[in-house]
Protein backbone atom coordinates (compact mmCIF):
# COMPACT_ATOMS: atom_id res chain seq x y z
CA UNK A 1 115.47 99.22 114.89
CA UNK A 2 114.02 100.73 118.12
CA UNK A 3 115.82 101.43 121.12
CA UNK A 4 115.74 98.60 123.62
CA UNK A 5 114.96 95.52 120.79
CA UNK A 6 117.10 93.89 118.17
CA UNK A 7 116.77 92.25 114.77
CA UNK A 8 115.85 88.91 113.82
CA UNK A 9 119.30 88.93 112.13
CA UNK A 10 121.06 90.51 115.44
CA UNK A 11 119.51 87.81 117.54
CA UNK A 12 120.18 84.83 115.36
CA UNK A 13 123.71 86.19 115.34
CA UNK A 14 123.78 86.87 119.64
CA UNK A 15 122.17 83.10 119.88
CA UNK A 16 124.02 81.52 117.48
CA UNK A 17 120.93 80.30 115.41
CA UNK A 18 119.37 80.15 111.99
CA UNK A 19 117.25 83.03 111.05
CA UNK A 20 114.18 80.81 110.75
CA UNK A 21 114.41 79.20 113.86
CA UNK A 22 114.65 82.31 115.59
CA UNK A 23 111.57 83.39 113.49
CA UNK A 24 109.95 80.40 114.35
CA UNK A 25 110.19 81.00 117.89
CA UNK A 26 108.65 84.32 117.91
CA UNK A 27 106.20 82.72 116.09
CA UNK A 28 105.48 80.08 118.64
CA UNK A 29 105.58 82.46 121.38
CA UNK A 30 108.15 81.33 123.15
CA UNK A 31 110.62 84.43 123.05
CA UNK A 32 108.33 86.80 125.92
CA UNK A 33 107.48 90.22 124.60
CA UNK A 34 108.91 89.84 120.75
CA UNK A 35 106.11 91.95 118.85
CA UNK A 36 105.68 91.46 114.90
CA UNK A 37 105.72 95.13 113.35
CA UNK A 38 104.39 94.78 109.83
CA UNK A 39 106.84 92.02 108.37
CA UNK A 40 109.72 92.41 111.25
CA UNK A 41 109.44 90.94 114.41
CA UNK A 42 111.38 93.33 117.46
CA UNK A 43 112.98 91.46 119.89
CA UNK A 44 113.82 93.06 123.21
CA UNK A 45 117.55 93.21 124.40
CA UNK A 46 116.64 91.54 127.13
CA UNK A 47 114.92 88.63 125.91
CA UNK A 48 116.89 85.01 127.02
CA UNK A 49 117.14 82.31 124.63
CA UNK A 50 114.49 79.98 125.05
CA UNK A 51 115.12 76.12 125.44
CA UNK A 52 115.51 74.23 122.20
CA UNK A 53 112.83 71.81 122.65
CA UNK A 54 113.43 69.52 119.62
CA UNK A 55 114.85 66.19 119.55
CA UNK A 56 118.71 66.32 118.35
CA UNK A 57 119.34 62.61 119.84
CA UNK A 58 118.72 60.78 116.47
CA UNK A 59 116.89 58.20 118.49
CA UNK A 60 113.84 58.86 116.45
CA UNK A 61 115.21 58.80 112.83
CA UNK A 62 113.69 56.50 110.48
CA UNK A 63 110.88 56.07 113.71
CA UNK A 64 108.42 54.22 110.83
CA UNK A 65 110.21 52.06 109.55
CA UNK A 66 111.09 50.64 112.97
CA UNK A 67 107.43 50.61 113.68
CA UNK A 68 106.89 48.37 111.02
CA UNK A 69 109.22 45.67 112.04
């Protein structure tokens, strides 16, 4: 990798995430100056880990179904 940015695999590994999320999140933008080079995405060093905006509270599971009632 180039000096000064890490691996989708190194990062998942640093932040203690899945792979795909981390992929996800350079997809989404939110990790600031991650760059796609052909099929690899470059992370720098320096990049935080961005808030985990999804809902881990369960209060939403099975959300139709209580809709319905």
């Amino acid at each position: 990798m180039i000096n000064g940015y890490m691996s989708i695999n190194e990062i998942a590994n640093k932040w203690n995430l899945s792979q795909r999320r981390v992929r996800a999140m350079c997809a989404d933008g939110l990790i600031p100056g991650a760059a796609k080079l052909g099929k690899e995405w470059a992370i720098p060093v320096s990049a935080e880990r961005p808030v985990d905006g999804r809902i881990t509270s369960g209060e939403f599971i099975n959300w139709r179904k209580k809709q319905e009632e």
